[in-house]
PDB file of N, CA and C in Angstrom:
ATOM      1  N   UNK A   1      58.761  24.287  22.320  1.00  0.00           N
ATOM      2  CA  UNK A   1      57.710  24.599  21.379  1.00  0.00           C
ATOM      3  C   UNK A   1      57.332  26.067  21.573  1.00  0.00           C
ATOM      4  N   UNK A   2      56.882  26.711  20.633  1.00  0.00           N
ATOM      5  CA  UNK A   2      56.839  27.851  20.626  1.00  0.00           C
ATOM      6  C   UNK A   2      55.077  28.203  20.403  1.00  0.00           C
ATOM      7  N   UNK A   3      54.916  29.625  21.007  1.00  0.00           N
ATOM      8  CA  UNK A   3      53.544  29.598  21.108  1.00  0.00           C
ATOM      9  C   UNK A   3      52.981  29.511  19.360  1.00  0.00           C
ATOM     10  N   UNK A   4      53.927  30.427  18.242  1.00  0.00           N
ATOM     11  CA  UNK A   4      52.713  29.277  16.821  1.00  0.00           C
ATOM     12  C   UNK A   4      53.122  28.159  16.704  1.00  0.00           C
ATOM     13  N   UNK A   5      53.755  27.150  16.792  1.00  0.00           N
ATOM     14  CA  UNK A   5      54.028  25.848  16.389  1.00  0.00           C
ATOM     15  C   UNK A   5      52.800  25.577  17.483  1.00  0.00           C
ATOM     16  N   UNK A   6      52.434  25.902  18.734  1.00  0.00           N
ATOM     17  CA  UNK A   6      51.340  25.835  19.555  1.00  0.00           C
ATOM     18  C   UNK A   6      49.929  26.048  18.872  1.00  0.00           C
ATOM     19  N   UNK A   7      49.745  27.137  18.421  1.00  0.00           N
ATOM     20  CA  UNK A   7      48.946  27.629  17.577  1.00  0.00           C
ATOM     21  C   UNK A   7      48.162  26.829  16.022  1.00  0.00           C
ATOM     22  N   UNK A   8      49.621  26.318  15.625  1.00  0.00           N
ATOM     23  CA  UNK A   8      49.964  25.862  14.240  1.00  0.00           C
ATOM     24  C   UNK A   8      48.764  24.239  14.860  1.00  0.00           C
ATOM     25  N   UNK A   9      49.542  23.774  15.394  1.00  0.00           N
ATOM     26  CA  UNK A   9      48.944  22.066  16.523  1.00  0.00           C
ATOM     27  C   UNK A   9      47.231  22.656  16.094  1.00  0.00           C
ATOM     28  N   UNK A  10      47.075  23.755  17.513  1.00  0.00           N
ATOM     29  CA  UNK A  10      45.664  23.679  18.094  1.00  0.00           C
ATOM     30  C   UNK A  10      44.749  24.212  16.740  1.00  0.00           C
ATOM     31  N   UNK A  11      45.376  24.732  15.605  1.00  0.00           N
ATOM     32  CA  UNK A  11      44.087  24.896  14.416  1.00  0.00           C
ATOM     33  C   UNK A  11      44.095  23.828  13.748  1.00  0.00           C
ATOM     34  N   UNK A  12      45.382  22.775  13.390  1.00  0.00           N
ATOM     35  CA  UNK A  12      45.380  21.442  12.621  1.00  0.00           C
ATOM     36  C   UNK A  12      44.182  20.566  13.380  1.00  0.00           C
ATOM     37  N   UNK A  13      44.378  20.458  14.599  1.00  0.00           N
ATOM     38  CA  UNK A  13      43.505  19.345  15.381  1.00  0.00           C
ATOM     39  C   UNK A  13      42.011  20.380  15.004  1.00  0.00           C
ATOM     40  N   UNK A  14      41.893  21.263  15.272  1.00  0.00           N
ATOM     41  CA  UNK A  14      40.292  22.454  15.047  1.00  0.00           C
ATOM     42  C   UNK A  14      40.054  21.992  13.617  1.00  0.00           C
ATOM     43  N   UNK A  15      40.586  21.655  12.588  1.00  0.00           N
ATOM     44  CA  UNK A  15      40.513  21.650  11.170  1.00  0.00           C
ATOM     45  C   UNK A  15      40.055  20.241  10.863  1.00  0.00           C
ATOM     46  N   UNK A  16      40.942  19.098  11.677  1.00  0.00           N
ATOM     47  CA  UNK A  16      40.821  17.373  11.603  1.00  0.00           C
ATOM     48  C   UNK A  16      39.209  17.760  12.206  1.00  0.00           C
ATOM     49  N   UNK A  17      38.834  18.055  13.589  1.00  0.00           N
ATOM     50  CA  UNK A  17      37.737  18.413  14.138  1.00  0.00           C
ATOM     51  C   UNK A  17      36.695  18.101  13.360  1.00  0.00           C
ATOM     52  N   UNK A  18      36.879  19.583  12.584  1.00  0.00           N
ATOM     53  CA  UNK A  18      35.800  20.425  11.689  1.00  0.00           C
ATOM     54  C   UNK A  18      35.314  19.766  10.867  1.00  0.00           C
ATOM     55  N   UNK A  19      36.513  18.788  10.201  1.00  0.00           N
ATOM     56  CA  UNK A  19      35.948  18.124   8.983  1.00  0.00           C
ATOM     57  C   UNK A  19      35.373  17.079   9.594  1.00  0.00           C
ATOM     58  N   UNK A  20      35.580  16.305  10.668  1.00  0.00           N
ATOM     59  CA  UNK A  20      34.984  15.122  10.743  1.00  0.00           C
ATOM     60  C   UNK A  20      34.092  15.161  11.645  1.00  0.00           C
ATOM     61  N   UNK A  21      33.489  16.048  12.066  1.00  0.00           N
ATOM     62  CA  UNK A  21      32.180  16.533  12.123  1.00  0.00           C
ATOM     63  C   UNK A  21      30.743  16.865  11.345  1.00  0.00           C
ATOM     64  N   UNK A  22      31.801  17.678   9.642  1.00  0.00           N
ATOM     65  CA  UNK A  22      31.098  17.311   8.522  1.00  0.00           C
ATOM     66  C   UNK A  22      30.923  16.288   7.912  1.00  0.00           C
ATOM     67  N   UNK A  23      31.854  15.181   8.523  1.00  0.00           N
ATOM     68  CA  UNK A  23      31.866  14.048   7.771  1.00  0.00           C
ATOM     69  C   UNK A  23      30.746  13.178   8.687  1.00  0.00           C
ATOM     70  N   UNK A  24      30.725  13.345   9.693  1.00  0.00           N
ATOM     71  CA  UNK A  24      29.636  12.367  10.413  1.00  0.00           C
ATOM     72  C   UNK A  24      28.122  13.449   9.878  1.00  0.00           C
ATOM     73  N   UNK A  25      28.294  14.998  10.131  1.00  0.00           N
ATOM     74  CA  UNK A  25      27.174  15.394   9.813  1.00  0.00           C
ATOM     75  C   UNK A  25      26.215  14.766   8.124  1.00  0.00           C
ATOM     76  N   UNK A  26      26.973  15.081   7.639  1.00  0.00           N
ATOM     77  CA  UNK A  26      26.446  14.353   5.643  1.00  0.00           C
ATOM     78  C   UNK A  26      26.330  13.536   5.352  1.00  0.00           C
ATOM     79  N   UNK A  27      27.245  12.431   6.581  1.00  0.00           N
ATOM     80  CA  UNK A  27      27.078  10.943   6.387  1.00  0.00           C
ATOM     81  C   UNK A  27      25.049  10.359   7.346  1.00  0.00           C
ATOM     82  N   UNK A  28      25.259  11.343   7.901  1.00  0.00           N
ATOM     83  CA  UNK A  28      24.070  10.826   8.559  1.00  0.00           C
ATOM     84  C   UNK A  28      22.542  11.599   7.834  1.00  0.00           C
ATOM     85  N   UNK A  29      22.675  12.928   7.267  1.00  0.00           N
ATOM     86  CA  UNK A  29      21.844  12.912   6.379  1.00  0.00           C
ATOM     87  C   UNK A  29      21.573  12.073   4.878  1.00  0.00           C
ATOM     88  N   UNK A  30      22.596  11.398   4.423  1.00  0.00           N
ATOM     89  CA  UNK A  30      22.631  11.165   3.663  1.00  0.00           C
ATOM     90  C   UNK A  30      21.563   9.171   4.086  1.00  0.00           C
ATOM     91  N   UNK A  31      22.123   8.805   4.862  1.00  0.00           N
ATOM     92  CA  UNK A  31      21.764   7.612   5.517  1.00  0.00           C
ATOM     93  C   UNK A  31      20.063   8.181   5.759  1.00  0.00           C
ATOM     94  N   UNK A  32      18.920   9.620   6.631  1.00  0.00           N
ATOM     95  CA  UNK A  32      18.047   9.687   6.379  1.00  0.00           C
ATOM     96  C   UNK A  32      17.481   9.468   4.965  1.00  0.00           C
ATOM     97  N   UNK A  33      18.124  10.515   3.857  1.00  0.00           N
ATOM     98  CA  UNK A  33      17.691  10.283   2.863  1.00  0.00           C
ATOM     99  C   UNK A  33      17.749   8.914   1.788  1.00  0.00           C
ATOM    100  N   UNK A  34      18.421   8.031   2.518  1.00  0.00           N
ATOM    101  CA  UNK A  34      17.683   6.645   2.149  1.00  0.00           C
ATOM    102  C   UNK A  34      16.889   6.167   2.913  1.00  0.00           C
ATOM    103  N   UNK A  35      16.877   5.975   4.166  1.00  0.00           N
ATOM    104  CA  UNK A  35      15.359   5.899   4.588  1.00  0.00           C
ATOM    105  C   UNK A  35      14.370   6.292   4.326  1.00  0.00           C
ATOM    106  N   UNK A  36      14.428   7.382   3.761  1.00  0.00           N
ATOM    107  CA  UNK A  36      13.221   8.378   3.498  1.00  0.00           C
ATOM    108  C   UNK A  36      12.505   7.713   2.045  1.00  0.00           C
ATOM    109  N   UNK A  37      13.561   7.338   1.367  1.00  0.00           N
ATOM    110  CA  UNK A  37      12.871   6.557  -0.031  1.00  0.00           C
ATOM    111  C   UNK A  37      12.517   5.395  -0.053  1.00  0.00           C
ATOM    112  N   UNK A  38      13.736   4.671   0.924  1.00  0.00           N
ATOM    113  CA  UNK A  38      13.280   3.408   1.184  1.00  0.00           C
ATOM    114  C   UNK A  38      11.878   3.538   1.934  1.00  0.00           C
ATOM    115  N   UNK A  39      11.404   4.357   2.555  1.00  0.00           N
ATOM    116  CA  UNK A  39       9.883   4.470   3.266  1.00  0.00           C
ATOM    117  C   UNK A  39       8.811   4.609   2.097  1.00  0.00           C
ATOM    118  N   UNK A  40       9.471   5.746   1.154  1.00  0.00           N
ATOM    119  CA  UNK A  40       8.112   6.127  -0.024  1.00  0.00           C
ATOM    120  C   UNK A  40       8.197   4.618  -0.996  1.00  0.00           C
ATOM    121  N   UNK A  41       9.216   3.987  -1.117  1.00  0.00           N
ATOM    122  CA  UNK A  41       9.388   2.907  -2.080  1.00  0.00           C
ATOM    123  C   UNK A  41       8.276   1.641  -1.315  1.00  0.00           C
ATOM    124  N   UNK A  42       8.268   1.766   0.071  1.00  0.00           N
ATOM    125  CA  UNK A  42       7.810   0.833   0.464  1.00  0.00           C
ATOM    126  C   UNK A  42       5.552   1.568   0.475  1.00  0.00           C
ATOM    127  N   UNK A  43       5.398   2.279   0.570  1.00  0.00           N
ATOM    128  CA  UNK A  43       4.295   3.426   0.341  1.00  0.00           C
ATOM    129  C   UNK A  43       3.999   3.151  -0.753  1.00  0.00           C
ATOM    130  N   UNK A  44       4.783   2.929  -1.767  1.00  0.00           N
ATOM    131  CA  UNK A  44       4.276   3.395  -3.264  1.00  0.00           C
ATOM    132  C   UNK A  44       4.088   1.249  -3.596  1.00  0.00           C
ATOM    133  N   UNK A  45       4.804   0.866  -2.991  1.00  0.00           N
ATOM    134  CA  UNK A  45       4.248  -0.610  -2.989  1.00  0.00           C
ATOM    135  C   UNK A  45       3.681  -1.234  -2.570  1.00  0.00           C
ATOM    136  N   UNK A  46       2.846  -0.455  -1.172  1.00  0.00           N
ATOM    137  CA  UNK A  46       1.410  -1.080  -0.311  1.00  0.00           C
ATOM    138  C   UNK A  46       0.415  -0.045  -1.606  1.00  0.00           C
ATOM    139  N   UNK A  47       0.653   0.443  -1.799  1.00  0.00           N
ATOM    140  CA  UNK A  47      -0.618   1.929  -2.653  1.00  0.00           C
ATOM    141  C   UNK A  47      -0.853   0.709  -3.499  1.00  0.00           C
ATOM    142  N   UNK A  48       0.172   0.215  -4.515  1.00  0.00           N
ATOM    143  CA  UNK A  48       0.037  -1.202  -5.976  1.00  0.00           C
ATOM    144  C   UNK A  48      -0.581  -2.209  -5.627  1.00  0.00           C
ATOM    145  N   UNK A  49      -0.631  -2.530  -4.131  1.00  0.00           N
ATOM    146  CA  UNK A  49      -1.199  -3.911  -3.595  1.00  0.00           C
ATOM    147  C   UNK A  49      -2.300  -3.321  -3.567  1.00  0.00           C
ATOM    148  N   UNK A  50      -2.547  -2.148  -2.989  1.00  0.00           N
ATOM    149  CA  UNK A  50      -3.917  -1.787  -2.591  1.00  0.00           C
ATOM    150  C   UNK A  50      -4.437  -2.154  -3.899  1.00  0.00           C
ATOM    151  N   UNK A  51      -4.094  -0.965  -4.792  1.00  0.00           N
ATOM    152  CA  UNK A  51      -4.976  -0.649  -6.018  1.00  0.00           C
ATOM    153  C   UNK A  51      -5.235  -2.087  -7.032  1.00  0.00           C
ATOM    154  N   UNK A  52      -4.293  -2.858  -6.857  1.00  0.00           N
ATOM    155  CA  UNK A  52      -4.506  -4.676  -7.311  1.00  0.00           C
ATOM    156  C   UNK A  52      -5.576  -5.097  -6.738  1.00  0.00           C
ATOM    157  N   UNK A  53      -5.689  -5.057  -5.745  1.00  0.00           N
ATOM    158  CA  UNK A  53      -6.810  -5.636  -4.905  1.00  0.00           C
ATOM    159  C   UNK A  53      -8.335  -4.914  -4.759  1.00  0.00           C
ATOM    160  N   UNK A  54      -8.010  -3.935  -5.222  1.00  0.00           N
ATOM    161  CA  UNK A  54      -9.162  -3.408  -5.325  1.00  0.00           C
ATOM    162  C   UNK A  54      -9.809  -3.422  -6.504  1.00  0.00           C
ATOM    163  N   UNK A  55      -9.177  -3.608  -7.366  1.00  0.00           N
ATOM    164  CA  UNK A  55      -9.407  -4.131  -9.012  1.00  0.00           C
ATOM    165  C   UNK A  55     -10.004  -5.542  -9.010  1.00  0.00           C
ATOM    166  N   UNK A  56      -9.313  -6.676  -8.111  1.00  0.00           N
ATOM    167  CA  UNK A  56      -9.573  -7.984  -8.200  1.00  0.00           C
ATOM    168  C   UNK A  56     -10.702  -7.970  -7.698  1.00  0.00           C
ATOM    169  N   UNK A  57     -11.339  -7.100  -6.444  1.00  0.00           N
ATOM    170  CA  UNK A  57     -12.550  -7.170  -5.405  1.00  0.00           C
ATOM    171  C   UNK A  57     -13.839  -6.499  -6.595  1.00  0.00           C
ATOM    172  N   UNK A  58     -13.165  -5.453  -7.601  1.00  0.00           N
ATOM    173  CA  UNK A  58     -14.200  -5.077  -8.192  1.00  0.00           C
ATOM    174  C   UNK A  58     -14.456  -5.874  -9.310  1.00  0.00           C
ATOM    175  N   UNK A  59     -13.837  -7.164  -9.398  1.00  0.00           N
ATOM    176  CA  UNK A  59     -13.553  -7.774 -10.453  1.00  0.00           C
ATOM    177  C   UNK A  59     -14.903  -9.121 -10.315  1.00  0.00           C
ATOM    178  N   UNK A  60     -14.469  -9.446  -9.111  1.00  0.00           N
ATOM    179  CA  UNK A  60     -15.223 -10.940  -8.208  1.00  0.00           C
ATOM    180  C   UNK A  60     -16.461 -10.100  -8.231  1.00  0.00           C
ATOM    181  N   UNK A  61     -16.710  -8.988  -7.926  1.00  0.00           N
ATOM    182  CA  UNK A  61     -18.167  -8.342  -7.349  1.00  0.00           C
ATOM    183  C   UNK A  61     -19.370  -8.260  -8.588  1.00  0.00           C
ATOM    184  N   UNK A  62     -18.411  -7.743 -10.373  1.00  0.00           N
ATOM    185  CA  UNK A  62     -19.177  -7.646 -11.533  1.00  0.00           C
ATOM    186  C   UNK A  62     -19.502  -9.481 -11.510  1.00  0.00           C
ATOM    187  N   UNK A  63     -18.548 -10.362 -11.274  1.00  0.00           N
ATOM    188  CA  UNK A  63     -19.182 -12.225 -11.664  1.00  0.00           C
ATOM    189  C   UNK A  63     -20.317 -12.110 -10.721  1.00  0.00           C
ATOM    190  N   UNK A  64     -20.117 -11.869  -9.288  1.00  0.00           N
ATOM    191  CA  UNK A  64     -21.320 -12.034  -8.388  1.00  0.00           C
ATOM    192  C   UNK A  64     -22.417 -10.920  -8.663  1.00  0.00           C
ATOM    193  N   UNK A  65     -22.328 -10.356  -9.376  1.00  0.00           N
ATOM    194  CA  UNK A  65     -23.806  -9.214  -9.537  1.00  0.00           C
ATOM    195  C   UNK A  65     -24.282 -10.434 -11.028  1.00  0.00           C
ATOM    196  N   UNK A  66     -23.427 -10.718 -12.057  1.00  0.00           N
ATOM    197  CA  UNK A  66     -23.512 -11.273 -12.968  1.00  0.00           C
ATOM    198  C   UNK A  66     -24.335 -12.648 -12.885  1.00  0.00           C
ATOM    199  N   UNK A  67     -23.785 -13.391 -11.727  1.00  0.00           N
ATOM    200  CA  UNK A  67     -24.707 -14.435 -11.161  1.00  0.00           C
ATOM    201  C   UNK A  67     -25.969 -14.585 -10.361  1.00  0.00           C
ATOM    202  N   UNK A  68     -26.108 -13.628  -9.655  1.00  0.00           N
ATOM    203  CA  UNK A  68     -26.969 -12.735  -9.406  1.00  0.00           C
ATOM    204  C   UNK A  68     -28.388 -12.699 -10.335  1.00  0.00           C
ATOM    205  N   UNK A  69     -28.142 -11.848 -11.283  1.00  0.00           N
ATOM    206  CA  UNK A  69     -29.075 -11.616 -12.104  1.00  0.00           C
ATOM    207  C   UNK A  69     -29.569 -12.587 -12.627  1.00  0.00           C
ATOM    208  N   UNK A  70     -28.875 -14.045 -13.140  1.00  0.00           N
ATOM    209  CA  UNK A  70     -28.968 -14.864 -13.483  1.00  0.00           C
ATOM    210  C   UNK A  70     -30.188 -16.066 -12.808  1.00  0.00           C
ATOM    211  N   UNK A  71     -29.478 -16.015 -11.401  1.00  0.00           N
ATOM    212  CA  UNK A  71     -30.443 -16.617  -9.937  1.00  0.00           C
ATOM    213  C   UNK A  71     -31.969 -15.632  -9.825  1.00  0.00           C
ATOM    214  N   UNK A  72     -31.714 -14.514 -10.272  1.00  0.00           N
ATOM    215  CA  UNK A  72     -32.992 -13.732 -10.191  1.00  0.00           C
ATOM    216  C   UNK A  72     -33.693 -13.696 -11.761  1.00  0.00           C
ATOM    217  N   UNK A  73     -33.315 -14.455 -12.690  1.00  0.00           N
ATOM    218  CA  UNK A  73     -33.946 -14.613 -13.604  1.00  0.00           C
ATOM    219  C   UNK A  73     -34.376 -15.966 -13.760  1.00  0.00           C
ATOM    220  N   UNK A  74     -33.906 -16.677 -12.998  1.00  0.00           N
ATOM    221  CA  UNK A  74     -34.514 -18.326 -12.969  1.00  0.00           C
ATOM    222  C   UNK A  74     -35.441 -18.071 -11.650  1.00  0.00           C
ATOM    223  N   UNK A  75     -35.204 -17.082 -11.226  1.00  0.00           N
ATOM    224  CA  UNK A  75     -36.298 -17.214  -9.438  1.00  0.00           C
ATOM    225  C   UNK A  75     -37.704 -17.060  -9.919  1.00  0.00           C
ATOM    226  N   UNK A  76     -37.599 -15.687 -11.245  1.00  0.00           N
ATOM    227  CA  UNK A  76     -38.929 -15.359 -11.755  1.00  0.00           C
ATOM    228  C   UNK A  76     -39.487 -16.392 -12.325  1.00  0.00           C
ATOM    229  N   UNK A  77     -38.815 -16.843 -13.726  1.00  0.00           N
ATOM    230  CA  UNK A  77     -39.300 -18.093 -14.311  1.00  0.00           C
ATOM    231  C   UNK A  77     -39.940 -18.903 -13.615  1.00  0.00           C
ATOM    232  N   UNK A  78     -39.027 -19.413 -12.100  1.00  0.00           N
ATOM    233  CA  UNK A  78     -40.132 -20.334 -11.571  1.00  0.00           C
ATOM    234  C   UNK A  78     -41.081 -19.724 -10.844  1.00  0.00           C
ATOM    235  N   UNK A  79     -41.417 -18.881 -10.330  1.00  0.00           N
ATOM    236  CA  UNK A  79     -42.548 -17.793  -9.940  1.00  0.00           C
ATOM    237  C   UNK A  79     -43.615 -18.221 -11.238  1.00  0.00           C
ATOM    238  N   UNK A  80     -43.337 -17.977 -12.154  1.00  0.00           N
ATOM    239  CA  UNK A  80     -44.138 -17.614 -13.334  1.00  0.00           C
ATOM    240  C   UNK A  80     -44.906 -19.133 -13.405  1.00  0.00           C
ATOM    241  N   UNK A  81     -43.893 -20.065 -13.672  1.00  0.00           N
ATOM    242  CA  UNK A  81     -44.104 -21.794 -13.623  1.00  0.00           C
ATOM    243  C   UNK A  81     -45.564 -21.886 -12.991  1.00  0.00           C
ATOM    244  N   UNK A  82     -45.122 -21.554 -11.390  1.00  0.00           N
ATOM    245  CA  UNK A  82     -45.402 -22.075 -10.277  1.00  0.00           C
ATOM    246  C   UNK A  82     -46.784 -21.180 -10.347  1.00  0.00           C
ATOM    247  N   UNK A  83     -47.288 -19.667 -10.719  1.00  0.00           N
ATOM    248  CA  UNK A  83     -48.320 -19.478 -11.145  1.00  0.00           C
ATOM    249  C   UNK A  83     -49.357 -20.003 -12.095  1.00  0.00           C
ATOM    250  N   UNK A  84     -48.557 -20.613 -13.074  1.00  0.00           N
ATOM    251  CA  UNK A  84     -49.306 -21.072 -14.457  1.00  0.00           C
ATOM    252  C   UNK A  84     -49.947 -22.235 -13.427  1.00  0.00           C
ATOM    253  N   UNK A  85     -49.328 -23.432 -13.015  1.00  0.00           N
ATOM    254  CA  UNK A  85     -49.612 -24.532 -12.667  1.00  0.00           C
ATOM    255  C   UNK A  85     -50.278 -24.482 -11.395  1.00  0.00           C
ATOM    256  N   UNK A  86     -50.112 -23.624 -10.319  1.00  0.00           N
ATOM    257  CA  UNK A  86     -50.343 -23.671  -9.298  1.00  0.00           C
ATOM    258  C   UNK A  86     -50.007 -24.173  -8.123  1.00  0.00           C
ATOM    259  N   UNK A  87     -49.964 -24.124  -7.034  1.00  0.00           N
ATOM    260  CA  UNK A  87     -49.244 -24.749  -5.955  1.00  0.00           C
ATOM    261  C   UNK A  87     -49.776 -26.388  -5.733  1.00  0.00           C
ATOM    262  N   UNK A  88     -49.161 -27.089  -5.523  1.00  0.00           N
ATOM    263  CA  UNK A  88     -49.465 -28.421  -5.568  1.00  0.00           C
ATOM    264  C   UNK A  88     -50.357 -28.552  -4.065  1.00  0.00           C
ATOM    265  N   UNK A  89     -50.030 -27.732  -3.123  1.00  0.00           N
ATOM    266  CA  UNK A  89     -51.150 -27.830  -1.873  1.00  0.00           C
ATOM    267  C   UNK A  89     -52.540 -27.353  -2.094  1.00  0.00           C
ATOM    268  N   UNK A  90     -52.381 -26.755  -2.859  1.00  0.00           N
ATOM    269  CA  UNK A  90     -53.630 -25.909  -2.812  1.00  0.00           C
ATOM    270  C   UNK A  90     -54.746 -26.654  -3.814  1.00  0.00           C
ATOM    271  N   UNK A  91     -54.023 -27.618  -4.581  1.00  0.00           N
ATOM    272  CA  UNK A  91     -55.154 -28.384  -5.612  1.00  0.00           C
ATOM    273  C   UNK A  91     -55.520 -29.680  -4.544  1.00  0.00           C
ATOM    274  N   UNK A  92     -55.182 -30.098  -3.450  1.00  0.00           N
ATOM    275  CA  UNK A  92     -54.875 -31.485  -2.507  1.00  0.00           C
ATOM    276  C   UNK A  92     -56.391 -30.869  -1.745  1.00  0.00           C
ATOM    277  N   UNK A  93     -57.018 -29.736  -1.412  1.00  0.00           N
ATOM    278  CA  UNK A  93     -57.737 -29.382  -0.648  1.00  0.00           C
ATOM    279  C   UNK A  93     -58.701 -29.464  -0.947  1.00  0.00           C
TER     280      UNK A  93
END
């Protein structure tokens, strides 16, 4: 063998090298950059649960203010009742 057929060898194997170095290098960014979406995909689908749920909580909260008002408009009425007529202890005395 002669020193380029020597030469010729040691840049083929430098070249196989090179590339499959780029090939593990791009293969493994490429593998981050699906993680990376698969992370925002999973982000952007706790954010939808959130914002669902926070809709449903503001949803339950307008019935319970709604019932609410309701319980505080029968509380007065009987306030009012219970003035007109008077307390039933207080006529016993």
């Amino acid at each position: 063998m002669t020193w380029q057929e020597a030469v010729m060898g040691a840049s083929g194997i430098a070249f196989v090298l090179v590339v499959t170095v780029a090939i593990i290098i791009q293969g493994g960014a490429t593998w981050r950059a699906r993680m990376v979406v698969a992370r925002e995909e999973a982000h952007r689908r706790l954010a939808e649960d959130a914002l669902a749920a926070q809709r449903q909580t503001a949803e339950r909260l307008d019935t319970v203010l709604a019932e609410l008002a309701v319980v505080r408009e029968k509380t007065a009425t009987l306030e009012r009742t219970l003035a007109e007529v008077g307390e039933p202890w207080q006529s016993a005395r």
